[in-house]
Protein backbone atom coordinates (compact mmCIF):
# COMPACT_ATOMS: atom_id res chain seq x y z
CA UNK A 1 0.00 0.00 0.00
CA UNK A 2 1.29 3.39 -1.10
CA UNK A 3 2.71 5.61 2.08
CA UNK A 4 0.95 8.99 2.63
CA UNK A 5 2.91 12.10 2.18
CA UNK A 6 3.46 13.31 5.24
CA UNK A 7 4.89 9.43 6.10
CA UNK A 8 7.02 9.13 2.82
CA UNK A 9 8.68 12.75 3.24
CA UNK A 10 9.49 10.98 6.71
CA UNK A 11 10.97 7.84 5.23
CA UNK A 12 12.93 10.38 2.98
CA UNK A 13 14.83 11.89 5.84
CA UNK A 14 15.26 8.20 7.42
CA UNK A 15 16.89 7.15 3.93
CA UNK A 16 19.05 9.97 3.65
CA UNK A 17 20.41 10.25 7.32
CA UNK A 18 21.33 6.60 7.03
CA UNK A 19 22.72 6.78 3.96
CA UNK A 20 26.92 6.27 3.14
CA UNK A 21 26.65 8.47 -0.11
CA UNK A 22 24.14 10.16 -2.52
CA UNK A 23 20.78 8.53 -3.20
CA UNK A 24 19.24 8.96 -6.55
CA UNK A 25 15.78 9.75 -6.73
CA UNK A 26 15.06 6.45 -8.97
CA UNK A 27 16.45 4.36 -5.93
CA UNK A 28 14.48 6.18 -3.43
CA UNK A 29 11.56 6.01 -6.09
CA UNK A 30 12.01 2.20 -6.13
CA UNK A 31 12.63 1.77 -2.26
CA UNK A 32 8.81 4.04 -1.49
CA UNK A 33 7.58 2.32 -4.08
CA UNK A 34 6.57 5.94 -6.26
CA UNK A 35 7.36 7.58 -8.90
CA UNK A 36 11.31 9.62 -9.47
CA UNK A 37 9.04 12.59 -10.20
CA UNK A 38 7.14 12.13 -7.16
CA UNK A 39 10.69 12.19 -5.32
CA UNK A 40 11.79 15.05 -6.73
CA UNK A 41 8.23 16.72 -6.09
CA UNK A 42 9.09 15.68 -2.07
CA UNK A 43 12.48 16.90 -1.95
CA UNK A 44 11.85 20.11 -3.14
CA UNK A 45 9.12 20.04 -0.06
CA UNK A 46 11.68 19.28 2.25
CA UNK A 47 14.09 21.82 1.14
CA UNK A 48 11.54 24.48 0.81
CA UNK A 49 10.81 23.24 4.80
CA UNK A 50 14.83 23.92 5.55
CA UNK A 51 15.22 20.13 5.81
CA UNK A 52 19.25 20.60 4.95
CA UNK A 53 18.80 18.29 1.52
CA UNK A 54 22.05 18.98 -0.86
CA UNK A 55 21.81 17.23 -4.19
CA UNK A 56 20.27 17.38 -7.96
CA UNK A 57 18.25 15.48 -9.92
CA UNK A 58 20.37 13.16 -11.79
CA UNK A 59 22.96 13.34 -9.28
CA UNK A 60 21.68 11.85 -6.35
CA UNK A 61 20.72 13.59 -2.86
CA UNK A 62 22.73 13.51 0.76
CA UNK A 63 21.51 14.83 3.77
CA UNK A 64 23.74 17.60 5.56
CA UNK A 65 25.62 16.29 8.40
CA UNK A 66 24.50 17.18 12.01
CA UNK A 67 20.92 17.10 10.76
CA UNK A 68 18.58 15.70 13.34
CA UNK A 69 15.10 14.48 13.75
CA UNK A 70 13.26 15.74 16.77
CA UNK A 71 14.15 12.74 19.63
CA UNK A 72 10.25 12.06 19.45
CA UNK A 73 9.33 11.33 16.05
CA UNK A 74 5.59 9.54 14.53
CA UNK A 75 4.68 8.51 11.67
CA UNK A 76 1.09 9.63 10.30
CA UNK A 77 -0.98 6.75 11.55
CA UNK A 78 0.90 6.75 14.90
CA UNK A 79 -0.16 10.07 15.39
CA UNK A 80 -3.74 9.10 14.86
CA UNK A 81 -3.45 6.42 17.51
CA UNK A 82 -2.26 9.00 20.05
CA UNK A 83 -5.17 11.13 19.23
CA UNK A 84 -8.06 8.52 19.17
CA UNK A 85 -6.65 7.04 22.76
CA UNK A 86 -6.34 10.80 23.97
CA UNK A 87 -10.28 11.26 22.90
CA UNK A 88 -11.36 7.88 24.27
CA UNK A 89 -10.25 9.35 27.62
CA UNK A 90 -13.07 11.46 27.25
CA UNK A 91 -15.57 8.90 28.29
CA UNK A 92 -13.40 7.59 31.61
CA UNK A 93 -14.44 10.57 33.33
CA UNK A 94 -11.10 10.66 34.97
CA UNK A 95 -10.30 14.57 34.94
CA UNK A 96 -7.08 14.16 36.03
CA UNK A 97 -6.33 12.05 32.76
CA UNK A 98 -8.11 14.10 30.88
CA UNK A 99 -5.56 17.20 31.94
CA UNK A 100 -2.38 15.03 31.27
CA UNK A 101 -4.25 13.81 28.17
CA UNK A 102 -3.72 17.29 26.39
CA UNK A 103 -0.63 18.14 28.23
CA UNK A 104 0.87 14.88 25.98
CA UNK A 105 -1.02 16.50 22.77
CA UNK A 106 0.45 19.71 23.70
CA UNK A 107 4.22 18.17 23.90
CA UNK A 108 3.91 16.00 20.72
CA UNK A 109 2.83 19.26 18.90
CA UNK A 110 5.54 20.73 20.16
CA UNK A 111 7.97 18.48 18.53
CA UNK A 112 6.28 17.52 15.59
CA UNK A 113 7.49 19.23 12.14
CA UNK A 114 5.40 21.17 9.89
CA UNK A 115 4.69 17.94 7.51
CA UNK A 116 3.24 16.13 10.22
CA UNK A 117 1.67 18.56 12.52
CA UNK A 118 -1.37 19.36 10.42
CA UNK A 119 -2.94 15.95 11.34
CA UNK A 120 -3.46 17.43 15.22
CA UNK A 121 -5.43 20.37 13.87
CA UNK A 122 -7.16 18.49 10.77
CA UNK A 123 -7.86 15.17 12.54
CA UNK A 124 -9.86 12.61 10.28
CA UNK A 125 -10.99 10.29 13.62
CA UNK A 126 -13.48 11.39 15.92
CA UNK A 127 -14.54 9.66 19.05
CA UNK A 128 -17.96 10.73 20.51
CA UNK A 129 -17.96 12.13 24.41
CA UNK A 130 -20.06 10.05 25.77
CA UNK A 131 -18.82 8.15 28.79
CA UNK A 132 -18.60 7.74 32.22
CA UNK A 133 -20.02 10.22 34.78
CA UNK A 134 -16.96 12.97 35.45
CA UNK A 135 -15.24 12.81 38.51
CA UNK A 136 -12.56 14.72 39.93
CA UNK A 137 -11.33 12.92 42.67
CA UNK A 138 -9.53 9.74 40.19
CA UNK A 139 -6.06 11.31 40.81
CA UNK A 140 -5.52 11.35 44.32
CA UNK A 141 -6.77 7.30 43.96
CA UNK A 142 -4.51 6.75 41.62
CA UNK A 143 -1.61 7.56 43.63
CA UNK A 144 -3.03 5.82 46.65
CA UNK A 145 -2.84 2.28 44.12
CA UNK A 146 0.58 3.59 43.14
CA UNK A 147 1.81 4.43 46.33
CA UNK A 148 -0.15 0.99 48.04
CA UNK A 149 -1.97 3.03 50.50
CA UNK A 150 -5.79 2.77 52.20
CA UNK A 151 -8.70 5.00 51.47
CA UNK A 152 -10.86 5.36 53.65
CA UNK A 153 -14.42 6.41 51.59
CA UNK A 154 -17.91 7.00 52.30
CA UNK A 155 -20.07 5.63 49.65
CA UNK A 156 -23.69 5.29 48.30
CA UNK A 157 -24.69 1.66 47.30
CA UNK A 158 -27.03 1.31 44.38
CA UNK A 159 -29.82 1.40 46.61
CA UNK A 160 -28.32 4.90 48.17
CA UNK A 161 -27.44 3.88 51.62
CA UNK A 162 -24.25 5.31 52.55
CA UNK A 163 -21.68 3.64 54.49
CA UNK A 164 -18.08 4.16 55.24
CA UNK A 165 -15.29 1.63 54.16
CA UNK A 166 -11.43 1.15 54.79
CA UNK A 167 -10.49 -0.24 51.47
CA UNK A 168 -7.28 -1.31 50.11
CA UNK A 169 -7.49 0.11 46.45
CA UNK A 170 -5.06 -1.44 43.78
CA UNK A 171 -6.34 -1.20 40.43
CA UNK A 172 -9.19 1.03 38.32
CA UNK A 173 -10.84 -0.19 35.77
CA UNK A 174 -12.72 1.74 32.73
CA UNK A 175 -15.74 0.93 31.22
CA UNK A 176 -18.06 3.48 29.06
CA UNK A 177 -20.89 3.08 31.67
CA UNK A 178 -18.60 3.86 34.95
CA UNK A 179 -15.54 4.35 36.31
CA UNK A 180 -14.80 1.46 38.62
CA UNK A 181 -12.44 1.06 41.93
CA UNK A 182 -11.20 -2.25 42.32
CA UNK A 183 -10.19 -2.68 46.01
CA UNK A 184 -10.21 -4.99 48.97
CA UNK A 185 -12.67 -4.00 51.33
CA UNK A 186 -12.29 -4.59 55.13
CA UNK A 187 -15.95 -3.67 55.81
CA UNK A 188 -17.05 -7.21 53.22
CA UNK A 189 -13.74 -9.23 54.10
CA UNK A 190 -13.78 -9.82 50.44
CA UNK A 191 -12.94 -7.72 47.05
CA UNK A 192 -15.51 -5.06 46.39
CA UNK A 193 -15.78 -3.04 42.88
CA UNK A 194 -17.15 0.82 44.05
CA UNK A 195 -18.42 2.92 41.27
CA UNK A 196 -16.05 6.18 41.33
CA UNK A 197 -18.97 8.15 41.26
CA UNK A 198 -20.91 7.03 44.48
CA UNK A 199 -17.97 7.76 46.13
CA UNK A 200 -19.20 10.89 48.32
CA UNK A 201 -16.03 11.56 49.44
CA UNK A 202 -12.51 9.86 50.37
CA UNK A 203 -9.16 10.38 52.48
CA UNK A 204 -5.67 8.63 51.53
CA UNK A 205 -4.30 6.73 55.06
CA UNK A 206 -1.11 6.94 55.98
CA UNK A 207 -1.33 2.79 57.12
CA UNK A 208 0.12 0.69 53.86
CA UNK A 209 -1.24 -2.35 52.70
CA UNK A 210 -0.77 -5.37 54.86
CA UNK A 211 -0.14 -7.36 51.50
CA UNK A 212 1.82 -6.30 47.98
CA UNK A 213 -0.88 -4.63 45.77
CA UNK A 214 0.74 -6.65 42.97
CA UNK A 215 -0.73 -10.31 45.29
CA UNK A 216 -4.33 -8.61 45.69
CA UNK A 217 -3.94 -7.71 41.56
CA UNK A 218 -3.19 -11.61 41.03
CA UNK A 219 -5.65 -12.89 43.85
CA UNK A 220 -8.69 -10.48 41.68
CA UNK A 221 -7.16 -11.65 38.47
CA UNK A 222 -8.14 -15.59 39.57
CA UNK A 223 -11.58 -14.54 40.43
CA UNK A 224 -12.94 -11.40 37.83
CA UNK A 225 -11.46 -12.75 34.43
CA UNK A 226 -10.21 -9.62 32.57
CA UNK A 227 -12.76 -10.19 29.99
CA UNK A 228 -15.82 -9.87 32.92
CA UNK A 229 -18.81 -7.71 31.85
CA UNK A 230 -19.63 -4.54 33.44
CA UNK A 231 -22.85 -5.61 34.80
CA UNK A 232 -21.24 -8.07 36.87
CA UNK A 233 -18.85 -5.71 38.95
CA UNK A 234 -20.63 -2.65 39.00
CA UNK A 235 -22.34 -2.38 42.39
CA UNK A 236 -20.40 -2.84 45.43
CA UNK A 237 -22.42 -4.10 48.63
């Protein structure tokens, strides 16, 4: 399958940096799979983008040496992959993601050149919004699981009666319905899902686990297969 542009004028640059002398434009042609005029049509892109390209047609082209690539480089379809898994985070309702989610889209456009940049700001994949109630709170969890540290949480049961748990939280899991706390909970004696969004409020302990998070990961693993449904972990009792 042909390469789009913006991934060929990439490939040129690869080609050229690695190469030990000048490349005609029929062997680059031949290794892309296009046309020599369509090579010469890209390299006068590149030069006309300052990409340091010395050469003629007929002659062969080098790259300057001491020309770089940015360190973080994609190619057009890794770029979409990044932006559809950005927009998916959407419907987590994890806010805190969300926030780091287009911090990362603000770095890679940062770094990206002018031949690849246009597919942040002309995207052609769209992922609809709809998700998982928002909540705010996701962050400070996640760095109790990190850190393998209790919460202590008052929550609302499906049937809205509140009570108040010690839990030992060590994994979250995201579905499109809810956003789901996966956690062993003293109050049951047994692992408890709680819906992040019936929690009504929560405090990080300074008391550790009493076991590695990684054993209570394994122990859940055994018993929720990671292909479980929704409907059978939602509510917490």
């Amino acid at each position: 399958m042909p390469l789009r542009r913006a991934d060929r004028l990439f490939d040129i640059i690869q080609l050229l940096r690695t190469a030990s002398r000048p490349v005609t434009a029929a062997a680059l042609a031949t290794k892309l799979e296009v046309t020599p005029r369509t090579i010469y049509r890209d390299v006068a892109t590149l030069q006309a983008r300052r990409v340091p390209i010395e050469g003629a047609p007929g002659l062969g082209y080098m790259l300057r040496r001491g020309f770089e690539l940015p360190p973080l480089m994609f190619t057009s379809e890794e770029i979409e992959a990044i932006l559809v898994g950005v927009r998916l985070l959407r419907r987590t309702g994890d806010v805190g993601l969300q926030d780091a989610a287009a911090r990362v889209l603000s770095k890679v456009e940062v770094v990206l050149p002018d031949m690849l940049r246009d597919h942040l700001v002309s995207p052609i994949a769209f992922v609809s919004a709809h998700g998982a109630a928002a909540v705010d709170g996701l962050s400070v969890i996640r760095t109790a699981i990190r850190e393998e540290r209790k919460l202590r949480i008052d929550y609302n049961d499906e049937q809205g009666r509140r009570t108040s748990r010690t839990i030992w939280p060590f994994a979250l899991a995201y579905y499109v319905e809810a956003t789901l706390v996966s956690a062993w909970c003293e109050l049951r004696d047994d692992f408890r899902h709680f819906r992040a969004d019936r929690v009504q409020s929560f405090a990080v302990l300074d008391e550790g686990f009493p076991v590695p998070g990684r054993v209570l990961t394994e122990n859940w693993l055994r018993r929720f297969p990671r292909d479980v449904t929704p409907d059978r972990v939602l509510t917490a009792r």
